[in-house]
PDB file of N, CA and C in Angstrom:
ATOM      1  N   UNK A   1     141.789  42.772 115.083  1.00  0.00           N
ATOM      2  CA  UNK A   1     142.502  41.555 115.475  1.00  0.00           C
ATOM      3  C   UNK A   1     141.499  40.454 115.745  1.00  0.00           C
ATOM      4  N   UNK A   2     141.755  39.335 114.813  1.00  0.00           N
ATOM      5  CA  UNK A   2     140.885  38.167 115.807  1.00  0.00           C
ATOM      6  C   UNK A   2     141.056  37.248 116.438  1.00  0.00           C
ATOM      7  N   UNK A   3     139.868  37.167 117.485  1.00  0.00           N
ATOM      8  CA  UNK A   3     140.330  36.433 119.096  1.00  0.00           C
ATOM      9  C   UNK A   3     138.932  35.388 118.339  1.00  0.00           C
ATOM     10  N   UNK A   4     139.458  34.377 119.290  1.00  0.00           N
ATOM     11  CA  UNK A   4     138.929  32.870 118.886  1.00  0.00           C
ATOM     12  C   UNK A   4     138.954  32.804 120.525  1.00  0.00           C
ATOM     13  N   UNK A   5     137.711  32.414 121.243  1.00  0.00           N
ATOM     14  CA  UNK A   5     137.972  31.800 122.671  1.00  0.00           C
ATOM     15  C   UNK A   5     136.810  30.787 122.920  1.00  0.00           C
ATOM     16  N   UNK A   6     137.360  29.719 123.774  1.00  0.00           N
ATOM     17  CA  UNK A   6     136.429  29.133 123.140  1.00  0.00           C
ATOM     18  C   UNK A   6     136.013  28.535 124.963  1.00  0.00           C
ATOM     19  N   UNK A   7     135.306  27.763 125.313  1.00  0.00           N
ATOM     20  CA  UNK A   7     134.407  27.585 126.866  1.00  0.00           C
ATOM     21  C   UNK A   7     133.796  26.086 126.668  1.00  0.00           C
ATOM     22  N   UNK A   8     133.381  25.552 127.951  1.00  0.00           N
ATOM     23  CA  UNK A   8     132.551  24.154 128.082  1.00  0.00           C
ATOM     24  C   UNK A   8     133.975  23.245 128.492  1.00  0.00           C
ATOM     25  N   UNK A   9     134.381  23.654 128.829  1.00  0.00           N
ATOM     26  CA  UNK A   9     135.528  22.296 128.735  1.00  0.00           C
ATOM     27  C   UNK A   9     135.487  21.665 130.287  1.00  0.00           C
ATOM     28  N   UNK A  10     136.042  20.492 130.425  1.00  0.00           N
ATOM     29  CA  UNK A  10     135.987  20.008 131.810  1.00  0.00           C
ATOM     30  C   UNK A  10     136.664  18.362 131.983  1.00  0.00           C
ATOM     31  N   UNK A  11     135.552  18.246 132.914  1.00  0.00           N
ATOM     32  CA  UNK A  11     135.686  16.756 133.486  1.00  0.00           C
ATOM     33  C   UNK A  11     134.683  16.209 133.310  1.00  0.00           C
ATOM     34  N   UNK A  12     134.844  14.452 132.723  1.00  0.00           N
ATOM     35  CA  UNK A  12     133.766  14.129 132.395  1.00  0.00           C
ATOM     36  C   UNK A  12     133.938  12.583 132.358  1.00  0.00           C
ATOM     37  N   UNK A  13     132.949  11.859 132.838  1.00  0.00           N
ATOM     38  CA  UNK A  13     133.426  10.399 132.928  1.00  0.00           C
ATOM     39  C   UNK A  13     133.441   9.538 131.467  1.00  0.00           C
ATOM     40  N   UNK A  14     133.527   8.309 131.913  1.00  0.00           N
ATOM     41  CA  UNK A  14     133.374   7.861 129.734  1.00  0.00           C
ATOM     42  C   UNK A  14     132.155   7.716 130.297  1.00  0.00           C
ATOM     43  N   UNK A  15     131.513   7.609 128.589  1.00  0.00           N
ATOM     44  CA  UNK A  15     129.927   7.673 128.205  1.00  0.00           C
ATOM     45  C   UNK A  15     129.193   9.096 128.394  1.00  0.00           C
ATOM     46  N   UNK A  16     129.880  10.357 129.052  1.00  0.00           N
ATOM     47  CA  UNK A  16     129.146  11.447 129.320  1.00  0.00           C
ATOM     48  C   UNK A  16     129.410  12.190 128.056  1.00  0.00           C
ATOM     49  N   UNK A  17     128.862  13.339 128.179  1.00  0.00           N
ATOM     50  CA  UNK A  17     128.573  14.393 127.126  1.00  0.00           C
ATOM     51  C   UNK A  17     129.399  15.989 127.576  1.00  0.00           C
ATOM     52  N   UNK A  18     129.754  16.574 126.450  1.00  0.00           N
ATOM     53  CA  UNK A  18     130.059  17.715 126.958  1.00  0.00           C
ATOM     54  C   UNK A  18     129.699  18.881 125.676  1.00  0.00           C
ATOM     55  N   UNK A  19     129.870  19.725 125.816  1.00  0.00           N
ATOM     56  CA  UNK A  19     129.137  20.666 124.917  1.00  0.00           C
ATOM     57  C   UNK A  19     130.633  22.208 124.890  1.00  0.00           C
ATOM     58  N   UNK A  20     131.501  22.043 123.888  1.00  0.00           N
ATOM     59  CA  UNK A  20     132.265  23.051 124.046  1.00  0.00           C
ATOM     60  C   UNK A  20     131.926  24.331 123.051  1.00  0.00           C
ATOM     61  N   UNK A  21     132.222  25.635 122.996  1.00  0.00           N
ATOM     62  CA  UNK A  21     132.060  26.467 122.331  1.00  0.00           C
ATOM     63  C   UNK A  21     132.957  27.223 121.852  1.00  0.00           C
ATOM     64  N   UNK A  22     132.555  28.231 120.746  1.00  0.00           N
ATOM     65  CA  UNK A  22     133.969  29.281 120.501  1.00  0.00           C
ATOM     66  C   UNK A  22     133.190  30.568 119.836  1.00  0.00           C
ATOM     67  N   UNK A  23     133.620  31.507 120.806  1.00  0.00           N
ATOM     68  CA  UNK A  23     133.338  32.793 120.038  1.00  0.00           C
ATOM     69  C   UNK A  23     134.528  33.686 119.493  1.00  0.00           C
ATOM     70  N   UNK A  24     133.969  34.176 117.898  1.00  0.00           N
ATOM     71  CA  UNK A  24     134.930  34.515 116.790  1.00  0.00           C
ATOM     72  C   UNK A  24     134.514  35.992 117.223  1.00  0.00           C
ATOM     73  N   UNK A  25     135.413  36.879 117.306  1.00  0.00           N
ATOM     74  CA  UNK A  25     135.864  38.466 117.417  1.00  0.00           C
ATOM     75  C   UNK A  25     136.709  38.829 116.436  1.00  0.00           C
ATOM     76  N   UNK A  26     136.139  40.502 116.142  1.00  0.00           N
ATOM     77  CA  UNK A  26     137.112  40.654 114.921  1.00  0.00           C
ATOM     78  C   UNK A  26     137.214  40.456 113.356  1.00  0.00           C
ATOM     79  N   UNK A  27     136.305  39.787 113.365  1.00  0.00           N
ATOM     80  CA  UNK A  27     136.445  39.092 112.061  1.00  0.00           C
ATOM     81  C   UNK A  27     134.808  39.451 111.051  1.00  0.00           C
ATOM     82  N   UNK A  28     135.179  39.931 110.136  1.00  0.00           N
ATOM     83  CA  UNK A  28     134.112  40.119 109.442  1.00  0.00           C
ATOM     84  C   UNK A  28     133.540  38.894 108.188  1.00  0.00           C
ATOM     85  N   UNK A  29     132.516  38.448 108.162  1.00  0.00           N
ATOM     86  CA  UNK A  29     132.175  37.783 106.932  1.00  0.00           C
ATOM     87  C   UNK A  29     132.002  36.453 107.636  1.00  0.00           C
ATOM     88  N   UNK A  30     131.770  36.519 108.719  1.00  0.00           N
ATOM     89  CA  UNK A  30     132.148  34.886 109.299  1.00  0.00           C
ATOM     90  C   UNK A  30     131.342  33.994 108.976  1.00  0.00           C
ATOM     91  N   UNK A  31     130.362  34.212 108.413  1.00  0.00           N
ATOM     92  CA  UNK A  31     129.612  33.694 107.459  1.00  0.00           C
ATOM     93  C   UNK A  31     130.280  32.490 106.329  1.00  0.00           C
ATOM     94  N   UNK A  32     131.209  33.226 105.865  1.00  0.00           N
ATOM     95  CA  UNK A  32     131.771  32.878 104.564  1.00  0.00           C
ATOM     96  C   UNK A  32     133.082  32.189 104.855  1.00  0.00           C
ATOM     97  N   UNK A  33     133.334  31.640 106.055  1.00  0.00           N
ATOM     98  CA  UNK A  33     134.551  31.337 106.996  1.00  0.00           C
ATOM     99  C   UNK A  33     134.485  29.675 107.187  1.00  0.00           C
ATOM    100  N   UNK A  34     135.428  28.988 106.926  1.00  0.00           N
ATOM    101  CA  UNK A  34     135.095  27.802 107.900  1.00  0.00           C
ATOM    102  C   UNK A  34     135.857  27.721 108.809  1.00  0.00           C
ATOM    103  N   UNK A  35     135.252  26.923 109.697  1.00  0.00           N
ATOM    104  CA  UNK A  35     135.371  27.067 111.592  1.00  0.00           C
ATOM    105  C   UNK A  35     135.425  25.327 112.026  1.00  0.00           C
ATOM    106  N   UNK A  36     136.656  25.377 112.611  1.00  0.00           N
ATOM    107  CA  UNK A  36     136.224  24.192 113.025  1.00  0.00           C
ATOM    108  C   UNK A  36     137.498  24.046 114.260  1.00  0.00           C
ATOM    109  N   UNK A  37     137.285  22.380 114.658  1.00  0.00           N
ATOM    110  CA  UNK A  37     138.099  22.404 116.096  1.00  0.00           C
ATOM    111  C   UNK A  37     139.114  21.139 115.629  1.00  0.00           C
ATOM    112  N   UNK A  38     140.419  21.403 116.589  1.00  0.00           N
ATOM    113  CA  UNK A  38     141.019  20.272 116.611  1.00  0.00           C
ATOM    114  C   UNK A  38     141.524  19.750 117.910  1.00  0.00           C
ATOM    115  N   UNK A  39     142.175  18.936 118.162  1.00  0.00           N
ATOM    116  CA  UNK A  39     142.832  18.568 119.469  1.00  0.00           C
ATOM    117  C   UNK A  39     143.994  17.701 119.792  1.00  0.00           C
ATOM    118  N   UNK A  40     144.535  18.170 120.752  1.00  0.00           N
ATOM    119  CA  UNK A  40     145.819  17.546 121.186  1.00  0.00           C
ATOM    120  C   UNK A  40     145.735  16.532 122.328  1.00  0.00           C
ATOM    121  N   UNK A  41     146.083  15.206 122.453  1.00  0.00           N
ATOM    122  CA  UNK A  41     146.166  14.530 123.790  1.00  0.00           C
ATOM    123  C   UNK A  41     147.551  14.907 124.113  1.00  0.00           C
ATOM    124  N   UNK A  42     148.093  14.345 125.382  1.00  0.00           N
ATOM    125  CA  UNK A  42     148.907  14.080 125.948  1.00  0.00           C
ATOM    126  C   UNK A  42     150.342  13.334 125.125  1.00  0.00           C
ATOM    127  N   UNK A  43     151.282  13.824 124.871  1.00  0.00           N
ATOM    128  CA  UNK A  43     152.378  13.284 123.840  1.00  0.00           C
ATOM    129  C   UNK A  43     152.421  13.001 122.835  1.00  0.00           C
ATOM    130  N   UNK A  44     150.920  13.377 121.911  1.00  0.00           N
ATOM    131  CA  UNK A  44     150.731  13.348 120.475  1.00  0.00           C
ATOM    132  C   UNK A  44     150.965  14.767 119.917  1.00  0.00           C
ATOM    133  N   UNK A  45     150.290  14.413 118.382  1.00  0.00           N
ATOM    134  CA  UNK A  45     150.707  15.855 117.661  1.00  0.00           C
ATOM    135  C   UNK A  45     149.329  16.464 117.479  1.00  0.00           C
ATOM    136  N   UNK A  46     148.903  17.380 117.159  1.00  0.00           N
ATOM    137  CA  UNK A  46     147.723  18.255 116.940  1.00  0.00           C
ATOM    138  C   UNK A  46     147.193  16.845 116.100  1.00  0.00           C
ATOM    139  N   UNK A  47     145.405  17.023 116.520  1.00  0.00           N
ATOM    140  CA  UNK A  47     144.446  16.294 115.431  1.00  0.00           C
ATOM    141  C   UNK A  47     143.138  16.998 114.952  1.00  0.00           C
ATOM    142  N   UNK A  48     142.751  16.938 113.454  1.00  0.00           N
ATOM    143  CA  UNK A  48     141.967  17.028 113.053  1.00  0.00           C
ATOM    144  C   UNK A  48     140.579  16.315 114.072  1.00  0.00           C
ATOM    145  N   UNK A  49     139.188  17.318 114.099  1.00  0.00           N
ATOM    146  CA  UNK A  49     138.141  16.598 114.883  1.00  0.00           C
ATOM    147  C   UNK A  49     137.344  16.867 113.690  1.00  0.00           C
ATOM    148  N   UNK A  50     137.165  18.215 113.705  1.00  0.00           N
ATOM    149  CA  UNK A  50     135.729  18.152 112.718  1.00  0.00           C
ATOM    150  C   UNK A  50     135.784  19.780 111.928  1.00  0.00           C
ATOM    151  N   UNK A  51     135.298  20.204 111.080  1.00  0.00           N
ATOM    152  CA  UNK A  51     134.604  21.533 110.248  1.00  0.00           C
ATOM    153  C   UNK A  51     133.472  21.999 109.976  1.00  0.00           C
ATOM    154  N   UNK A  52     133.177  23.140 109.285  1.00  0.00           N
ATOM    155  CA  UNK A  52     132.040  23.263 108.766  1.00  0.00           C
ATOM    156  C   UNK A  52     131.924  24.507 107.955  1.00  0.00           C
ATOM    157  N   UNK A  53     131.674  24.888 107.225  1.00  0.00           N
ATOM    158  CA  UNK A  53     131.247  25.710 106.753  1.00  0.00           C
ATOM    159  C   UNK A  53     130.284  26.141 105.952  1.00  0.00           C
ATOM    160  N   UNK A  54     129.563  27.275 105.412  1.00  0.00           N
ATOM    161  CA  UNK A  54     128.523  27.785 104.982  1.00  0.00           C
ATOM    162  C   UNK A  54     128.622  27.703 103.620  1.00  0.00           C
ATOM    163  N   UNK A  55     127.385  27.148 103.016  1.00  0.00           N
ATOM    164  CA  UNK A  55     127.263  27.778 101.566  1.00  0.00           C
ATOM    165  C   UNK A  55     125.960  27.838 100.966  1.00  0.00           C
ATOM    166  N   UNK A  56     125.510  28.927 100.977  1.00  0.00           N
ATOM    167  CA  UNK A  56     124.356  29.436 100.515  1.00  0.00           C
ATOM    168  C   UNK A  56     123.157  29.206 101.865  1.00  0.00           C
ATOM    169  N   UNK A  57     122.080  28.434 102.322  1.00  0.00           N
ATOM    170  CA  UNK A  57     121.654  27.851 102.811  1.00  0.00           C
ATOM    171  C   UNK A  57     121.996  26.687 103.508  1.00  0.00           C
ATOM    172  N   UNK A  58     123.256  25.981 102.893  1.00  0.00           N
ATOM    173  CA  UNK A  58     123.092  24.771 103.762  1.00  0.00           C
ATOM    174  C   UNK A  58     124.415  25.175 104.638  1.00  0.00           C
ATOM    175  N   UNK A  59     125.023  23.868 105.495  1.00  0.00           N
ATOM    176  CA  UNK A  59     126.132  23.657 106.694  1.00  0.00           C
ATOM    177  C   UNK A  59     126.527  22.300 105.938  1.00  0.00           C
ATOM    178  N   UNK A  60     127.819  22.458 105.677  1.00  0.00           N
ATOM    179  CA  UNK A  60     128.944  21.637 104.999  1.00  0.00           C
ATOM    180  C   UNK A  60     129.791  21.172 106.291  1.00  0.00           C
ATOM    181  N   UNK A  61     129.488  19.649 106.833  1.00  0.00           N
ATOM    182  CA  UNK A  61     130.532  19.763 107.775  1.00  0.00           C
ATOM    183  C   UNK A  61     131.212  18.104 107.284  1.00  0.00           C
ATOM    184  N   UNK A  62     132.217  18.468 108.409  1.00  0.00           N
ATOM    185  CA  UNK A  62     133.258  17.486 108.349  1.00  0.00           C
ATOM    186  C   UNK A  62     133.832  16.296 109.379  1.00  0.00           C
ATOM    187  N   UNK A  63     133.937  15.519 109.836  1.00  0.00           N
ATOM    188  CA  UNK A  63     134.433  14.314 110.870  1.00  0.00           C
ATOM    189  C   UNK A  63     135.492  13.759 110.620  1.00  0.00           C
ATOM    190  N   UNK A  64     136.354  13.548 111.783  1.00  0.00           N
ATOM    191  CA  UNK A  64     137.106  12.954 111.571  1.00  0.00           C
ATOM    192  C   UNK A  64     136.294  11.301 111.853  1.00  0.00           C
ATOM    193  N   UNK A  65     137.400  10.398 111.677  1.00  0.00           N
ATOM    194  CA  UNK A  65     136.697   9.031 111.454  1.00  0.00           C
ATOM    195  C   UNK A  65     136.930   8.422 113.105  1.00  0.00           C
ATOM    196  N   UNK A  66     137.431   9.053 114.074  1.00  0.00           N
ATOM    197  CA  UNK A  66     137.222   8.835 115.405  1.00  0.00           C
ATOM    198  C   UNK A  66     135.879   9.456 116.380  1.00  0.00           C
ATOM    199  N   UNK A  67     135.412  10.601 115.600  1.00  0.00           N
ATOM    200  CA  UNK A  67     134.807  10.894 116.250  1.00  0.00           C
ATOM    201  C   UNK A  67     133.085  11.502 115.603  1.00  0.00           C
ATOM    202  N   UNK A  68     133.398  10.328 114.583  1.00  0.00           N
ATOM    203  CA  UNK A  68     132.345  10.356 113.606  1.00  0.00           C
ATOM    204  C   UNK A  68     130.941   9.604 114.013  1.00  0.00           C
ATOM    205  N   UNK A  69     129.658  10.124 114.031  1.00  0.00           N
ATOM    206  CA  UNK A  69     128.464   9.657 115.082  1.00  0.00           C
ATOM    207  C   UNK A  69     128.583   9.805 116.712  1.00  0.00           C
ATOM    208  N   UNK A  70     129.450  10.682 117.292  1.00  0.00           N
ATOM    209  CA  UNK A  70     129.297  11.140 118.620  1.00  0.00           C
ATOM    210  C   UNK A  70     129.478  12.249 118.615  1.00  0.00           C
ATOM    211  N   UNK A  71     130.433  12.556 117.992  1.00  0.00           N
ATOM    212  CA  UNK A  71     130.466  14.211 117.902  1.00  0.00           C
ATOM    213  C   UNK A  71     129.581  15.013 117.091  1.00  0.00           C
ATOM    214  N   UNK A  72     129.010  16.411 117.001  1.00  0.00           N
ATOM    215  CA  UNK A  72     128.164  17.026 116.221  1.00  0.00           C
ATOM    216  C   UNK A  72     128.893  18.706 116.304  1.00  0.00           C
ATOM    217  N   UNK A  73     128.817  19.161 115.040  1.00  0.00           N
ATOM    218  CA  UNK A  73     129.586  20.483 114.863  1.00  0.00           C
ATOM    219  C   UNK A  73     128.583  21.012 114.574  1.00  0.00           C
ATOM    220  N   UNK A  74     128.337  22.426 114.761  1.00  0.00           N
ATOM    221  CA  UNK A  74     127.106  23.461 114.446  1.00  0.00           C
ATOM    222  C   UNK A  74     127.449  24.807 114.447  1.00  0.00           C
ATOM    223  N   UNK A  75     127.226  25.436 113.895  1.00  0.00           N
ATOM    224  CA  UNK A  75     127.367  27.049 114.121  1.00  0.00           C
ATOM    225  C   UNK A  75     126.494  28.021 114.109  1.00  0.00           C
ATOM    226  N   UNK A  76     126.511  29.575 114.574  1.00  0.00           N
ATOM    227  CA  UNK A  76     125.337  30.290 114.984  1.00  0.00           C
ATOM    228  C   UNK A  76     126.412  31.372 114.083  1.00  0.00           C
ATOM    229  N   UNK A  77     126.355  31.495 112.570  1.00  0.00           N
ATOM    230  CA  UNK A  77     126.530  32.676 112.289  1.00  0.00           C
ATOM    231  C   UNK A  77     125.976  34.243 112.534  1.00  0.00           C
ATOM    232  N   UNK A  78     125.100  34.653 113.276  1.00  0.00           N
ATOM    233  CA  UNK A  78     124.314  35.386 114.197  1.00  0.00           C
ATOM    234  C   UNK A  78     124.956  36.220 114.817  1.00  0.00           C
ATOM    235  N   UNK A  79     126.041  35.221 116.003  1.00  0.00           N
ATOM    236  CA  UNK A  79     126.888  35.103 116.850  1.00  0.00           C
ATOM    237  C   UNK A  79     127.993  35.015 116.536  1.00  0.00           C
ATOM    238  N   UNK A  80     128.453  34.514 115.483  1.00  0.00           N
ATOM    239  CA  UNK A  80     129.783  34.413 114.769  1.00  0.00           C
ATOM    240  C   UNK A  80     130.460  33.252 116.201  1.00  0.00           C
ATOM    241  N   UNK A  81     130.253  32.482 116.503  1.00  0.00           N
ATOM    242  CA  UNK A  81     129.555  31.216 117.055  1.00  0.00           C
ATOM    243  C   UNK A  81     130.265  29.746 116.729  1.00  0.00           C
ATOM    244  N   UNK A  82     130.648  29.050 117.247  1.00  0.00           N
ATOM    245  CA  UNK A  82     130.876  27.564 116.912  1.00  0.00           C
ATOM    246  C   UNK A  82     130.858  26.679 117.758  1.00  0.00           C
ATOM    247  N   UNK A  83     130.577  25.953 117.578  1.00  0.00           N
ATOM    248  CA  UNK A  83     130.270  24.945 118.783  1.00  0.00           C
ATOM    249  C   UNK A  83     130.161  23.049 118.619  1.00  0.00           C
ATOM    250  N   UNK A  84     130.535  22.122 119.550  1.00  0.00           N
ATOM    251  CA  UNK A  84     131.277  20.925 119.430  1.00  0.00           C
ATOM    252  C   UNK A  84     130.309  20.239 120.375  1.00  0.00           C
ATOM    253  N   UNK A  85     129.321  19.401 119.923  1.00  0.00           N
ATOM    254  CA  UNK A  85     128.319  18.948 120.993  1.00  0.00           C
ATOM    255  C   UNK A  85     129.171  17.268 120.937  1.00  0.00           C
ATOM    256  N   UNK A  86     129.826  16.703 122.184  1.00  0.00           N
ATOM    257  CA  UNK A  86     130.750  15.563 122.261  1.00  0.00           C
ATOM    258  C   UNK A  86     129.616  14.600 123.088  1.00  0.00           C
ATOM    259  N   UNK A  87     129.232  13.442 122.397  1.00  0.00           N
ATOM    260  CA  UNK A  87     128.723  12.600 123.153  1.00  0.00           C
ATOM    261  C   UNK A  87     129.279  10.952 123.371  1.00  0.00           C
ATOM    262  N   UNK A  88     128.929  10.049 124.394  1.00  0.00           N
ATOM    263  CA  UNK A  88     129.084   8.877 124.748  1.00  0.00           C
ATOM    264  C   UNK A  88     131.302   8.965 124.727  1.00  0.00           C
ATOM    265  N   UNK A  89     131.924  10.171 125.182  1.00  0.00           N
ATOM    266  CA  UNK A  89     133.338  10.030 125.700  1.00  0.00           C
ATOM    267  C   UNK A  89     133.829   9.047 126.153  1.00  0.00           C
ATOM    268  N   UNK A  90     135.077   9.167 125.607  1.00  0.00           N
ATOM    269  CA  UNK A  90     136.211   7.820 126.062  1.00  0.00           C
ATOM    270  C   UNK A  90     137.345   8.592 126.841  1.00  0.00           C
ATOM    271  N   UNK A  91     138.194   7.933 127.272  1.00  0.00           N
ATOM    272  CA  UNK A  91     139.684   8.414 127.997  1.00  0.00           C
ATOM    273  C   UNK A  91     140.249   8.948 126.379  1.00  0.00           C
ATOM    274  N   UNK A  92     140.091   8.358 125.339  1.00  0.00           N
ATOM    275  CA  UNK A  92     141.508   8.736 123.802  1.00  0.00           C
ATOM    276  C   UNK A  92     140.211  10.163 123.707  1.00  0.00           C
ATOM    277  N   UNK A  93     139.670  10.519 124.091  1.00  0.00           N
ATOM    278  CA  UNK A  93     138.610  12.250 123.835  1.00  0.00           C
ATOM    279  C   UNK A  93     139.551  13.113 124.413  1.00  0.00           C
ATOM    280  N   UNK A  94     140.384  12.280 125.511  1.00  0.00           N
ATOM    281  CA  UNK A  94     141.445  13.519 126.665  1.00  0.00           C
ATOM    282  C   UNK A  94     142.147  14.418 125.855  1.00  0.00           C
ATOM    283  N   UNK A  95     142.246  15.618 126.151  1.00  0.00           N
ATOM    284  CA  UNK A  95     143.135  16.568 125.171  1.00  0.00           C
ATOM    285  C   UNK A  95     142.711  17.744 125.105  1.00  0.00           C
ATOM    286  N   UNK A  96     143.363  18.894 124.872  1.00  0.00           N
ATOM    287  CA  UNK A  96     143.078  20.092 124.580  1.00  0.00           C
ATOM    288  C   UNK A  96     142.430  20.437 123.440  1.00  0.00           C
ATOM    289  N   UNK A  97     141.202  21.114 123.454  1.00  0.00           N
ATOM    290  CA  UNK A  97     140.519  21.514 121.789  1.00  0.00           C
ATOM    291  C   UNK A  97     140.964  23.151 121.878  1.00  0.00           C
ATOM    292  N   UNK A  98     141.333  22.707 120.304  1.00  0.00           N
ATOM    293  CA  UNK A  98     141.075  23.823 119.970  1.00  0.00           C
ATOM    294  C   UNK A  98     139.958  24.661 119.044  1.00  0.00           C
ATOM    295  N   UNK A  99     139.503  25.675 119.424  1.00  0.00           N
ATOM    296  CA  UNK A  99     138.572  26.389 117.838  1.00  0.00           C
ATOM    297  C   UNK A  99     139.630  26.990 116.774  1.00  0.00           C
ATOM    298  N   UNK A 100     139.164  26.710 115.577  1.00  0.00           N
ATOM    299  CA  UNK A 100     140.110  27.186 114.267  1.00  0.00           C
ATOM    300  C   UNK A 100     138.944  27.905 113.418  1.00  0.00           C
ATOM    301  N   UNK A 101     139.764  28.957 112.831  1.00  0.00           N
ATOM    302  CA  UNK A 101     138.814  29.637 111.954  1.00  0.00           C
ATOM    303  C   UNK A 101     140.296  29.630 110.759  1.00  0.00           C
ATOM    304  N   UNK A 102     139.726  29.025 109.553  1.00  0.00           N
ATOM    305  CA  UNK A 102     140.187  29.397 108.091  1.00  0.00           C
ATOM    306  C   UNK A 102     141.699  28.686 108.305  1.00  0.00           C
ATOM    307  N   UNK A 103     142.155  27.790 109.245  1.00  0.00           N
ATOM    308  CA  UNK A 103     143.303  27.550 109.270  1.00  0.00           C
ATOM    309  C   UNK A 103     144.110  28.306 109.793  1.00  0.00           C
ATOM    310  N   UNK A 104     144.107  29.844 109.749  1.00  0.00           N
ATOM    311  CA  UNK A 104     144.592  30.225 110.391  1.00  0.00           C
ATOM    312  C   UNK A 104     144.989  30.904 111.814  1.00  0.00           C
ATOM    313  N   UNK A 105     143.740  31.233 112.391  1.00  0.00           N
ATOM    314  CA  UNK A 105     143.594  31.916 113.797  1.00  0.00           C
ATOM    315  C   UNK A 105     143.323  30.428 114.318  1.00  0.00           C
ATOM    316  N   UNK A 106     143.624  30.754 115.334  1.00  0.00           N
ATOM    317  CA  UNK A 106     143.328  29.184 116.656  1.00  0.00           C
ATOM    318  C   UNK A 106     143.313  30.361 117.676  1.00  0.00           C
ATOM    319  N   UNK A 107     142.520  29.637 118.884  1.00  0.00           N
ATOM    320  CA  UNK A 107     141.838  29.579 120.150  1.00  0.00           C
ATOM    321  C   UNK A 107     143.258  29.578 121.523  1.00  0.00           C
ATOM    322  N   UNK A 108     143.070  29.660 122.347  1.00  0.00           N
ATOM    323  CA  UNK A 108     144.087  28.886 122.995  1.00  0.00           C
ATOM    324  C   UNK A 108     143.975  27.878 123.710  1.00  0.00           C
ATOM    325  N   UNK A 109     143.231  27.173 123.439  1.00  0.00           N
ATOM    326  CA  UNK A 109     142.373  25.934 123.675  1.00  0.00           C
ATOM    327  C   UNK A 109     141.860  25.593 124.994  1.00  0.00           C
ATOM    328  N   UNK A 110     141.442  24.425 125.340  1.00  0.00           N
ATOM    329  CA  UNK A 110     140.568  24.097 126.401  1.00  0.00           C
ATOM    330  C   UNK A 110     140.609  22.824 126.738  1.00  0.00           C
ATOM    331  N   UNK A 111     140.834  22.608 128.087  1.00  0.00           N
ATOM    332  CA  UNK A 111     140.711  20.989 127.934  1.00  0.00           C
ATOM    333  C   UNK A 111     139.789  20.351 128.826  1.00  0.00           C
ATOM    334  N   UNK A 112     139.925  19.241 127.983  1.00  0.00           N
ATOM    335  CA  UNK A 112     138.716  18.370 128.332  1.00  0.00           C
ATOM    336  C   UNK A 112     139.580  17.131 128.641  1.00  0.00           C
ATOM    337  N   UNK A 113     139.213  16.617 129.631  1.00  0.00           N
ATOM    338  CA  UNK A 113     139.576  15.228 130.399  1.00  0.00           C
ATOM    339  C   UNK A 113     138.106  14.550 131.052  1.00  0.00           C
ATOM    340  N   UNK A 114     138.397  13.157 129.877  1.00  0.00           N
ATOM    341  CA  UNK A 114     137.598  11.768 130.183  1.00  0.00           C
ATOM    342  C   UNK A 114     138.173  10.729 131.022  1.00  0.00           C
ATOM    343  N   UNK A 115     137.115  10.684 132.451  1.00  0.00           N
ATOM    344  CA  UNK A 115     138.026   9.313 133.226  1.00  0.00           C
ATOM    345  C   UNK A 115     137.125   8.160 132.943  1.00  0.00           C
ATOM    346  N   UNK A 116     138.046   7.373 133.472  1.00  0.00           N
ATOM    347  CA  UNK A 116     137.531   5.726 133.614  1.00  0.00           C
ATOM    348  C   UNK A 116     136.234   5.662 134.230  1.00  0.00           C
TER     349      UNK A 116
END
């Protein structure tokens, strides 16, 4: 069975940084997987943040266009591993992340709240 759980989440003023994670269980090849996170604010619908995945040597990743040059996606296939390094936060960052592997497994997310 695979468990997606993912950690780092919190409180954080605007302009701070936060560093969330997700460890993949269960799952073989995670290598060959893409992993990535999304998030929910408050009365919206799920959003795309970012991806990544492996091919050959390099890291193929992805941004959304909100959170493109602050956010940084990385992974520790090692660890079977993912991780969301969030910098210079706003209040619209507020929301639950989630970790996603392949579209289909999700996390049960984590939230993160940016104040004024």
């Amino acid at each position: 069975q695979v468990q997606l759980v993912e950690s780092g989440g919190g409180l954080v003023q605007t302009g701070g940084s936060l560093r969330l994670s997700c460890v993949v269980t269960g799952s073989s090849d995670f290598t060959l997987q893409t992993v990535g996170w999304y998030r929910q604010a408050p009365g919206k619908t799920l959003e795309f943040v970012a991806d990544i995945m492996t091919r050959g040597s390099r890291d193929i990743r992805a941004y959304s266009d909100s959170v493109r040059g602050r956010f940084t996606i990385s992974r520790d296939n090692a660890k079977n591993a993912l991780f969301l390094q969030m910098s210079n936060l706003t209040p619209e960052d507020t929301g639950v992340y989630y970790c996603n592997r392949d579209t289909i497994n999700w996390g049960q997310g984590i939230q993160v709240t940016v104040s004024t």
